[in-house]
Protein backbone atom coordinates (compact mmCIF):
# COMPACT_ATOMS: atom_id res chain seq x y z
CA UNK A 1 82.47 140.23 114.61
CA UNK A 2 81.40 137.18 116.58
CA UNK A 3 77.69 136.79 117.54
CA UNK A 4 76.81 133.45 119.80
CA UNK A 5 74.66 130.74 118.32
CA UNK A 6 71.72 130.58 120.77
CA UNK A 7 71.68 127.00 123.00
CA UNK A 8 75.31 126.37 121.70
CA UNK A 9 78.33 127.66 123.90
CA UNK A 10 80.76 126.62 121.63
CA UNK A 11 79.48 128.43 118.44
CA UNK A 12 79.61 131.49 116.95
CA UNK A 13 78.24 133.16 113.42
CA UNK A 14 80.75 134.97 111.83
CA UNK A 15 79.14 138.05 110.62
CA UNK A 16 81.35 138.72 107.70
CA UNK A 17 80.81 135.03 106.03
CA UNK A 18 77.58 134.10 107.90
CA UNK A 19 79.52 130.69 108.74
CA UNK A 20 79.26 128.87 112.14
CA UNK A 21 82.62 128.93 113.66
CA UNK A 22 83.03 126.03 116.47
CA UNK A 23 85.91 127.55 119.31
CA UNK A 24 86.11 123.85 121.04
CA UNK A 25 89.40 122.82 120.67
CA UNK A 26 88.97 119.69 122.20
CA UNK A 27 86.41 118.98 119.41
CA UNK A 28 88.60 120.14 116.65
CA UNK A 29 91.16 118.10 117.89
CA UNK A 30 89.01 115.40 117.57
CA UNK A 31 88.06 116.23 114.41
CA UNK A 32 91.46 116.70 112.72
CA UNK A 33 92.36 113.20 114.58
CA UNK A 34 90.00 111.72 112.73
CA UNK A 35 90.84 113.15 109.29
CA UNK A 36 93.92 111.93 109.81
CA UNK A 37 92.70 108.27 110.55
CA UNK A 38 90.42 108.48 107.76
CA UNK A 39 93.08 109.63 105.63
CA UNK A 40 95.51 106.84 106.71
CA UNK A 41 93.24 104.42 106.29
CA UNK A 42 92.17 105.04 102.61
CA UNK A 43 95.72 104.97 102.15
CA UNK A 44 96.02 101.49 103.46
CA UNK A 45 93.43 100.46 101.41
CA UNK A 46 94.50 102.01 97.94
CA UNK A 47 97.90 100.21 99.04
CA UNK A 48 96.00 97.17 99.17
CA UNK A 49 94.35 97.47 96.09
CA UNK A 50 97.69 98.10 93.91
CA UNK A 51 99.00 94.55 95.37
CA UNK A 52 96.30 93.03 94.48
CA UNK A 53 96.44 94.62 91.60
CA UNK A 54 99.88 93.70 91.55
CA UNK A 55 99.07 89.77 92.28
CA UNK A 56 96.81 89.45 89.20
CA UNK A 57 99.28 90.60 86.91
CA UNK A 58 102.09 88.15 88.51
CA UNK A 59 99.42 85.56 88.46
CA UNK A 60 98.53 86.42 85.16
CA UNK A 61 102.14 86.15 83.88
CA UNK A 62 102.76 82.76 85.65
CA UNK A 63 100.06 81.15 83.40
CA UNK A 64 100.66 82.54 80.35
CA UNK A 65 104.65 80.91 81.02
CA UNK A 66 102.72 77.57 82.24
CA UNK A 67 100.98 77.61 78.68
CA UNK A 68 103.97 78.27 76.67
CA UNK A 69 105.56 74.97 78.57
CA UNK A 70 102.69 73.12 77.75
CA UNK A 71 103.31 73.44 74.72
CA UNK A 72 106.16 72.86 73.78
């Protein structure tokens, strides 16, 4: 059963589970929109990170060959 939140339209108490259920879908839209952003853009950045990542080790390599010429 459903019982309104007082001063809040959009939210009931479940009375089984005591949560707070929100029925605005225009906020849960919202909401999921922006989990999906958020979760985009940590993947961005963990794609960053493993070229970077990626960069140091090329970088790293190029020296170690640049030593080895030297000398020789």
């Amino acid at each position: 059963m459903k019982i309104k939140v007082e001063n809040h339209s959009n939210l009931f108490r479940d009375s089984e589970t005591n949560a707070i259920v929100n029925t605005n879908m225009t906020e849960y839209k919202n909401y999921m929109n922006s989990l999906k952003y958020r979760k985009k853009d940590t993947e961005r950045v963990t794609k960053i990170e493993e070229d970077v990542k990626s960069l140091k080790d090329d970088l790293q390599e190029i020296k170690d060959l640049l030593k080895c010429l030297i000398k020789e």
